[in-house]
PDB file of N, CA and C in Angstrom:
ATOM      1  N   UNK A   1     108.606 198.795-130.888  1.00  0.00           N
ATOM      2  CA  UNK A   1     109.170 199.820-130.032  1.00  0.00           C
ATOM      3  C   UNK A   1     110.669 199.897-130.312  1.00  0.00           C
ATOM      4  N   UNK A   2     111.169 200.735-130.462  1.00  0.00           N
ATOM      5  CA  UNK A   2     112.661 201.469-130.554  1.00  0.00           C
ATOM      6  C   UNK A   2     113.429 201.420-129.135  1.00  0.00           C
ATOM      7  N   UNK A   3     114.477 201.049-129.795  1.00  0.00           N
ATOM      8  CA  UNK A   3     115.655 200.693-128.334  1.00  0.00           C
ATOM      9  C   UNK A   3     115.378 201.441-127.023  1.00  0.00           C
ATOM     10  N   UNK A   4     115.279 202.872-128.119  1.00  0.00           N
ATOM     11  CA  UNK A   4     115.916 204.074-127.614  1.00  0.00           C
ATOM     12  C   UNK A   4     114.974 204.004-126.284  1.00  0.00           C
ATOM     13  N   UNK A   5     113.495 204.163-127.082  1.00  0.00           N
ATOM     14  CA  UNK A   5     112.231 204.357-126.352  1.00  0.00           C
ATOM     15  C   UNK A   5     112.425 203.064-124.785  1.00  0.00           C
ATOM     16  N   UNK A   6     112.465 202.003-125.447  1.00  0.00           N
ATOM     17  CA  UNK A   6     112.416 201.603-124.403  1.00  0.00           C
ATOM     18  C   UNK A   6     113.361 201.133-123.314  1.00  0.00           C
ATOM     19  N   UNK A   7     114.408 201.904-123.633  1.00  0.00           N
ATOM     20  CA  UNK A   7     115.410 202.052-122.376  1.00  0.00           C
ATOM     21  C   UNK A   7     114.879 203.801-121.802  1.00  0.00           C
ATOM     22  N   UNK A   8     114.395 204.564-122.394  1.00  0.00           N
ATOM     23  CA  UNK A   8     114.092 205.091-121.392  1.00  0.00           C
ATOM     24  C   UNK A   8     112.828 204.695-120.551  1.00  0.00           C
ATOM     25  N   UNK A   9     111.567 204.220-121.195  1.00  0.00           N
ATOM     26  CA  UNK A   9     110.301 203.482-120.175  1.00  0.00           C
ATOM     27  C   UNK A   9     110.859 203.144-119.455  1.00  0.00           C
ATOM     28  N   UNK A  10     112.383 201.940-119.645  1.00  0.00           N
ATOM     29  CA  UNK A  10     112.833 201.098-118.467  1.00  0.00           C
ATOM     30  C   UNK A  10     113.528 202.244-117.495  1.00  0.00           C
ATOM     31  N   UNK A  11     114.092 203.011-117.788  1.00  0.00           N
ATOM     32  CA  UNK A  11     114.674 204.191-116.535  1.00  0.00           C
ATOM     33  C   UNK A  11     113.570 204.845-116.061  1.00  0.00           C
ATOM     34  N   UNK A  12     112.437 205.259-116.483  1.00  0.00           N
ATOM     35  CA  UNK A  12     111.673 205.826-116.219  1.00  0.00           C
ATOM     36  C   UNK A  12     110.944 205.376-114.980  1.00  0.00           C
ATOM     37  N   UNK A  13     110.289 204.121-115.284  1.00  0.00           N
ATOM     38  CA  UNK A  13     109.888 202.766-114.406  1.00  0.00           C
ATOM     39  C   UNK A  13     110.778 202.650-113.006  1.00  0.00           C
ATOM     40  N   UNK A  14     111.679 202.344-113.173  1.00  0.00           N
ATOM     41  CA  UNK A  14     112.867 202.475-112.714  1.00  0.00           C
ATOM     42  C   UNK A  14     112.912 203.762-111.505  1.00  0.00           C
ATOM     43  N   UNK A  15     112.689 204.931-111.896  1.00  0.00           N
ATOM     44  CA  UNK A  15     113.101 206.046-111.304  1.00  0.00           C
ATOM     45  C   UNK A  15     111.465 206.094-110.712  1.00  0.00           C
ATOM     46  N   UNK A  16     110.247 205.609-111.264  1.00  0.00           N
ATOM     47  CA  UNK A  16     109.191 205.781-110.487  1.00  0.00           C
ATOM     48  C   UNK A  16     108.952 204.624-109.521  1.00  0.00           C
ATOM     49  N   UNK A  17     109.765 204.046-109.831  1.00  0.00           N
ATOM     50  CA  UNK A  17     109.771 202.651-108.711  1.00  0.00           C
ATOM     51  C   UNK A  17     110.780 202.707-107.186  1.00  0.00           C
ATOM     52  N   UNK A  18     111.406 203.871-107.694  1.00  0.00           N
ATOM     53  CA  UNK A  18     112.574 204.216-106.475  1.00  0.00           C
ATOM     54  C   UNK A  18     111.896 205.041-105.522  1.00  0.00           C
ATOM     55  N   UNK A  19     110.966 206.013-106.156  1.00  0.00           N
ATOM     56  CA  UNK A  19     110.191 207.041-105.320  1.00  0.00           C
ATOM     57  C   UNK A  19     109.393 206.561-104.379  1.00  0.00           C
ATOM     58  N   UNK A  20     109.600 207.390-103.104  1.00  0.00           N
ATOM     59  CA  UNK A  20     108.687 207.029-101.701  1.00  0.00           C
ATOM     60  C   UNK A  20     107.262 207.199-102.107  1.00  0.00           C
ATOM     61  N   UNK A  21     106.553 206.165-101.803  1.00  0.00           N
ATOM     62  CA  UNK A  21     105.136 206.623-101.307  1.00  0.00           C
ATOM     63  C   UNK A  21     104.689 207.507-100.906  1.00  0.00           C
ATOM     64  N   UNK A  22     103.529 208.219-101.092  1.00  0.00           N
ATOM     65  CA  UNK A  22     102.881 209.068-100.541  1.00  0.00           C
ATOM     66  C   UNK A  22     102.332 208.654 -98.653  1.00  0.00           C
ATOM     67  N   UNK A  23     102.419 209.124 -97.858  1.00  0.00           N
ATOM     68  CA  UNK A  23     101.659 208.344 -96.580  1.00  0.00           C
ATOM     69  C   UNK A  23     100.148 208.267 -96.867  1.00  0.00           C
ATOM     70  N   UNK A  24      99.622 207.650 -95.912  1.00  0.00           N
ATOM     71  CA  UNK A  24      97.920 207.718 -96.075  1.00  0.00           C
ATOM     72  C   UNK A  24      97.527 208.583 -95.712  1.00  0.00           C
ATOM     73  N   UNK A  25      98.132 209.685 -94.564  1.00  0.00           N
ATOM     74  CA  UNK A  25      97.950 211.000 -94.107  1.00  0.00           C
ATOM     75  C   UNK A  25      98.813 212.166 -94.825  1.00  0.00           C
ATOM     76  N   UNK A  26      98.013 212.283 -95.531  1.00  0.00           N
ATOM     77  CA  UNK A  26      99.334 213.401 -96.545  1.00  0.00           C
ATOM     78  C   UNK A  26      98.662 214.911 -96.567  1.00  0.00           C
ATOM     79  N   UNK A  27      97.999 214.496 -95.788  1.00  0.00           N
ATOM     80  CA  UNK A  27      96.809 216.449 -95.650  1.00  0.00           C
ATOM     81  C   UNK A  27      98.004 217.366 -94.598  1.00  0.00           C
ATOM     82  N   UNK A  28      98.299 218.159 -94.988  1.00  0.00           N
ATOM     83  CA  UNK A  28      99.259 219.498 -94.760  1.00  0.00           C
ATOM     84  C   UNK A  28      99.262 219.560 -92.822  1.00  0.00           C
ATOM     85  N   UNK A  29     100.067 219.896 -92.204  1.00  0.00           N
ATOM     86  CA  UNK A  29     100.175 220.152 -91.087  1.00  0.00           C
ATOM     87  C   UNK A  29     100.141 221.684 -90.748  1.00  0.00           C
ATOM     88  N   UNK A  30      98.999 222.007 -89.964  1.00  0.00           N
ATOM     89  CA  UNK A  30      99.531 223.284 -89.307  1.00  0.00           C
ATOM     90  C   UNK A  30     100.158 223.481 -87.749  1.00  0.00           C
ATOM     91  N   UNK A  31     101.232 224.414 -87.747  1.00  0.00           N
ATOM     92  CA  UNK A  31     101.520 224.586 -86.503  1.00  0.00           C
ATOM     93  C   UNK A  31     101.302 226.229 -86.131  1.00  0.00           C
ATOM     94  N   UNK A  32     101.097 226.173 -84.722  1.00  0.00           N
ATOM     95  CA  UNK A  32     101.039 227.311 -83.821  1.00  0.00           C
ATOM     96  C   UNK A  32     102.075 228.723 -84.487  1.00  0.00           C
ATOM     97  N   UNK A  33     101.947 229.819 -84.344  1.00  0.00           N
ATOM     98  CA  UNK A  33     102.623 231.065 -84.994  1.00  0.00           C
ATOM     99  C   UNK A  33     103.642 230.789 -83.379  1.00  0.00           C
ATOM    100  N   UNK A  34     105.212 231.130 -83.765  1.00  0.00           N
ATOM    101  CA  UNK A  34     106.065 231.503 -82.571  1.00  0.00           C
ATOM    102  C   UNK A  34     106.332 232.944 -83.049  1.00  0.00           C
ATOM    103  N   UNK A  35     106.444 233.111 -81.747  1.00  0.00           N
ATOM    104  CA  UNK A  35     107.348 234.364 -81.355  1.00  0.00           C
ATOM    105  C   UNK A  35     108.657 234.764 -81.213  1.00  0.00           C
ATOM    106  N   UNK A  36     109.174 235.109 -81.674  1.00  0.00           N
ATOM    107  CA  UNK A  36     111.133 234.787 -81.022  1.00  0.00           C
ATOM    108  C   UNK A  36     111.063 236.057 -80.649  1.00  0.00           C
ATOM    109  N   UNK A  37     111.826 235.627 -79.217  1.00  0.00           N
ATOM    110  CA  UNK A  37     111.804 237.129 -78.270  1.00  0.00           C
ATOM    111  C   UNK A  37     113.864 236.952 -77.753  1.00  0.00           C
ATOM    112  N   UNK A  38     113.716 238.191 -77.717  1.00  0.00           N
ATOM    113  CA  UNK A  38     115.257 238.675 -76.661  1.00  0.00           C
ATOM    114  C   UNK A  38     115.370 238.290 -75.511  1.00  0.00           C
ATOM    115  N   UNK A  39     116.102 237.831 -74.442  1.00  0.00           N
ATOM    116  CA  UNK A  39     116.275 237.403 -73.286  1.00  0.00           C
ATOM    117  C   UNK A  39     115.226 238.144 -72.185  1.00  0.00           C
ATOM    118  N   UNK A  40     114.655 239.057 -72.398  1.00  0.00           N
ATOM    119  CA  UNK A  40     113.876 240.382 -72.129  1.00  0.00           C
ATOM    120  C   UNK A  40     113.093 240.001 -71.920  1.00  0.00           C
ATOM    121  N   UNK A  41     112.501 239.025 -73.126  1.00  0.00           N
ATOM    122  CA  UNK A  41     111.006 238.925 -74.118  1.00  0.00           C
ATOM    123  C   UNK A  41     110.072 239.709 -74.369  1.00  0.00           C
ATOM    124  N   UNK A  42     111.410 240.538 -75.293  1.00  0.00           N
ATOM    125  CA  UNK A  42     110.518 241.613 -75.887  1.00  0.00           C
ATOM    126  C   UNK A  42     111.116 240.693 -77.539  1.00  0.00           C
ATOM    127  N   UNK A  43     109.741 241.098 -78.597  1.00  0.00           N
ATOM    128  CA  UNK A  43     110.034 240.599 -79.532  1.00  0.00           C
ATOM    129  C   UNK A  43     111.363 241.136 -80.266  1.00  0.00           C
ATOM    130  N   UNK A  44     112.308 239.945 -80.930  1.00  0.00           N
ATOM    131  CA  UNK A  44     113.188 240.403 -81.849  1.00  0.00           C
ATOM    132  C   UNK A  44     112.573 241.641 -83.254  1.00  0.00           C
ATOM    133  N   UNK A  45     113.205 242.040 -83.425  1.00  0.00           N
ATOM    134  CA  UNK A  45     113.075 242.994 -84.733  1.00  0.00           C
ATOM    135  C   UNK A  45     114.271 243.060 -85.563  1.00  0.00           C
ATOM    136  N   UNK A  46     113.972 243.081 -87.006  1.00  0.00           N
ATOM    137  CA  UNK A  46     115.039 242.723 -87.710  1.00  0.00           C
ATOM    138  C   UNK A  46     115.740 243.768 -87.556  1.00  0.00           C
ATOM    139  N   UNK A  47     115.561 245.129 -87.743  1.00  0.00           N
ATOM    140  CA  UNK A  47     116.442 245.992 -87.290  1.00  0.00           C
ATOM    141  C   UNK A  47     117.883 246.029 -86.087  1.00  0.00           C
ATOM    142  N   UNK A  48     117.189 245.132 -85.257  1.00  0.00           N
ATOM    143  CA  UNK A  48     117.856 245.150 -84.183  1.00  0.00           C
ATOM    144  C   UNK A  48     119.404 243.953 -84.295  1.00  0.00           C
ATOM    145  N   UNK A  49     118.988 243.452 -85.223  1.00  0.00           N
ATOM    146  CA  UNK A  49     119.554 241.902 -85.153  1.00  0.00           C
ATOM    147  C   UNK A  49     120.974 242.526 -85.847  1.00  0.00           C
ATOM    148  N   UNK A  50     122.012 241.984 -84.912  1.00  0.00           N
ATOM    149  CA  UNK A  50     123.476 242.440 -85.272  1.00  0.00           C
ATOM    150  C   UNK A  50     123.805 241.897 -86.460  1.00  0.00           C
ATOM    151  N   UNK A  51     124.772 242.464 -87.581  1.00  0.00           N
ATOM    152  CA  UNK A  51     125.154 241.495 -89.270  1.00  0.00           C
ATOM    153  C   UNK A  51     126.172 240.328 -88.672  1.00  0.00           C
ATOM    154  N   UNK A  52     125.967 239.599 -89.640  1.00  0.00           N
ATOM    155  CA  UNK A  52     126.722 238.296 -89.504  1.00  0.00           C
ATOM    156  C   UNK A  52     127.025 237.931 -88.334  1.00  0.00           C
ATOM    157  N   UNK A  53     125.506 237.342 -87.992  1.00  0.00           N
ATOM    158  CA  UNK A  53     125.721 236.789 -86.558  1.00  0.00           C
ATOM    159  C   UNK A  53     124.300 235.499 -86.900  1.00  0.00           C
ATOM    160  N   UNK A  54     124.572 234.473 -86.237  1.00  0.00           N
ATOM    161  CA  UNK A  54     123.534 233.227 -86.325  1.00  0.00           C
ATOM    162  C   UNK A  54     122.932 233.559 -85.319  1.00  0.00           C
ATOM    163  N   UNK A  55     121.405 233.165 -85.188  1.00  0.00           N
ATOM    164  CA  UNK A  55     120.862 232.707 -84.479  1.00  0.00           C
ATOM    165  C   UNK A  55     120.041 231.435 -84.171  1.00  0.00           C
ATOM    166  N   UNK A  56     119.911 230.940 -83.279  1.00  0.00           N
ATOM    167  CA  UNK A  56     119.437 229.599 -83.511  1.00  0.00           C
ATOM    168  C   UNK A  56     117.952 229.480 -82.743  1.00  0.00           C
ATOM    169  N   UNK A  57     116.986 228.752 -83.311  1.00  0.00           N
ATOM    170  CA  UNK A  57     115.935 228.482 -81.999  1.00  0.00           C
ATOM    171  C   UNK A  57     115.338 227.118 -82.675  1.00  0.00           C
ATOM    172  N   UNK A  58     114.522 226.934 -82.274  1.00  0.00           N
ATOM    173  CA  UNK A  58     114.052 225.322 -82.582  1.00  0.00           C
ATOM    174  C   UNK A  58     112.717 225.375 -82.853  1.00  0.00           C
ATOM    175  N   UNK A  59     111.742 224.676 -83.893  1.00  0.00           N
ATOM    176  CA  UNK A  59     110.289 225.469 -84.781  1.00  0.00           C
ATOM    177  C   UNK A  59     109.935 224.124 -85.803  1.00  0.00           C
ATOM    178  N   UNK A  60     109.240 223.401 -85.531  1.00  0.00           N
ATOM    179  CA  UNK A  60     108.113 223.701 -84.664  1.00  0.00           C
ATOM    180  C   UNK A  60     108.089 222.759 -83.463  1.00  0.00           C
ATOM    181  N   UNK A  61     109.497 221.931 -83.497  1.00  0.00           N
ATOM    182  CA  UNK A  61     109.684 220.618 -82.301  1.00  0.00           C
ATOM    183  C   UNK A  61     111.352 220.732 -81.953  1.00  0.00           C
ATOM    184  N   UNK A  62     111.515 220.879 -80.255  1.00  0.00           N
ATOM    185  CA  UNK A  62     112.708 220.969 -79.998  1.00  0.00           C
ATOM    186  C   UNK A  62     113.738 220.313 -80.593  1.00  0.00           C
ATOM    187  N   UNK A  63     113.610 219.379 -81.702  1.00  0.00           N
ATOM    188  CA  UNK A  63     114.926 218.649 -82.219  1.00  0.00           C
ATOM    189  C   UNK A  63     114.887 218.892 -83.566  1.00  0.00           C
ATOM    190  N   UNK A  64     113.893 220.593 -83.660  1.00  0.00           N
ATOM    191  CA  UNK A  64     114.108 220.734 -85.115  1.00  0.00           C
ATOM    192  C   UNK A  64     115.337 221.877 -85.448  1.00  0.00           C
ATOM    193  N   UNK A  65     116.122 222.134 -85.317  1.00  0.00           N
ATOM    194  CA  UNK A  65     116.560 223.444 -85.238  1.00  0.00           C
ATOM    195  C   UNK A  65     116.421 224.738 -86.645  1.00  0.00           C
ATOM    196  N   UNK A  66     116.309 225.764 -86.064  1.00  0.00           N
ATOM    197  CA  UNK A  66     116.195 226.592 -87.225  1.00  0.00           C
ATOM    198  C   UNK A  66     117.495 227.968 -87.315  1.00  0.00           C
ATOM    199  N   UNK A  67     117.682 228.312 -88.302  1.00  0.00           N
ATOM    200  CA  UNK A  67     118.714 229.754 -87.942  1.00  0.00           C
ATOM    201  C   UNK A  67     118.282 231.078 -88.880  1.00  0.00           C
ATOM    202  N   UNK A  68     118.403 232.172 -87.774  1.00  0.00           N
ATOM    203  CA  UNK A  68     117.960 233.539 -88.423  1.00  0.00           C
ATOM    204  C   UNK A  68     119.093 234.134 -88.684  1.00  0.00           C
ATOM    205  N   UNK A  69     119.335 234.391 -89.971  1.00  0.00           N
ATOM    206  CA  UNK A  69     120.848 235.018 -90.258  1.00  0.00           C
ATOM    207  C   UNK A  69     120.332 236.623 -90.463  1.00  0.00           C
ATOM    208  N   UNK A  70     121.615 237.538 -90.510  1.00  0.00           N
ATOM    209  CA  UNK A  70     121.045 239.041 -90.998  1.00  0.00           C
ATOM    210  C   UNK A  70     122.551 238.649 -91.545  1.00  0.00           C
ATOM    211  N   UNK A  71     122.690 238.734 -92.679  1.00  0.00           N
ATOM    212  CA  UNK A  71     123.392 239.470 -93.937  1.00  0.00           C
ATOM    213  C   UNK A  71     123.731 240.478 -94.052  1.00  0.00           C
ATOM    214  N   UNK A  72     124.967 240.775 -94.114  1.00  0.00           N
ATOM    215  CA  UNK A  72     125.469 242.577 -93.955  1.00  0.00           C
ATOM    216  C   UNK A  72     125.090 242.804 -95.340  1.00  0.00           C
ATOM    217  N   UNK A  73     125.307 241.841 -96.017  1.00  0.00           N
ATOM    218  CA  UNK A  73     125.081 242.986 -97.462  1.00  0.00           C
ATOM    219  C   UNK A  73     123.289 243.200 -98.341  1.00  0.00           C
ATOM    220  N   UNK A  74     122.245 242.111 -97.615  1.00  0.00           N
ATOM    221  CA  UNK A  74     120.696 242.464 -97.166  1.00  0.00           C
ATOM    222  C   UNK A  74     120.597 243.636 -96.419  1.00  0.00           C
ATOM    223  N   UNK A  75     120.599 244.681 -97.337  1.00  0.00           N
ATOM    224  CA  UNK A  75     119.524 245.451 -95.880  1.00  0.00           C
ATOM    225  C   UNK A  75     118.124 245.455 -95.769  1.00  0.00           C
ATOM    226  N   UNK A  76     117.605 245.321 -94.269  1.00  0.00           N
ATOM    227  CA  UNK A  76     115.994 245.447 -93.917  1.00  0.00           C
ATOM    228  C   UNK A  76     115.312 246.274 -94.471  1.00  0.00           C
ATOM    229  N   UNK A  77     114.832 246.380 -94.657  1.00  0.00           N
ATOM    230  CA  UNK A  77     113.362 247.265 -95.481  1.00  0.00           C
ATOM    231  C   UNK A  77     112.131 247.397 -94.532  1.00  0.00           C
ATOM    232  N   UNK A  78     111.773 248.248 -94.371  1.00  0.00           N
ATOM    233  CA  UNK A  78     110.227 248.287 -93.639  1.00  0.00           C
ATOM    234  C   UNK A  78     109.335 247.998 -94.929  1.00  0.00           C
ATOM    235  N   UNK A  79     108.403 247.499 -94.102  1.00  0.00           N
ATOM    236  CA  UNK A  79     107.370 247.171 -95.436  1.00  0.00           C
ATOM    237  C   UNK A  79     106.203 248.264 -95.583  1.00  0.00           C
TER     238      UNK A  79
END
């Protein structure tokens, strides 16, 4: 075997030896569809959503947070 070769096996090894485990439960999670509504609760619509402004809500567990941006220079499209 060549130097070369086997300094990379050894990084290789190396870099597959650093990697996390898979869990024993590794089958996909589904969660519930949300809704994000206006103080109203009437549903948001992208149309409606002011440019360069954050919004924040939390999806799919209150200590996850998420943010809906609208981009002035994206415009919405109907589909």
């Amino acid at each position: 075997m060549r130097r070369r070769n086997f300094i990379l096996a050894c990084g290789a090894s190396a870099l597959a030896a650093s990697l996390p485990a898979a869990p024993a439960d590794a089958s996909p999670r589904f969660y519930s569809r949300a809704r994000l509504v206006d103080p109203t609760g009437r549903p948001l619509r992208a149309r409606a959503l002011p440019a360069n402004r954050n919004f924040i809500f939390h999806y799919p567990f209150a200590a996850t947070p998420c943010f809906l941006l609208n981009q002035a220079d994206q415009a919405f499209r109907a589909a």
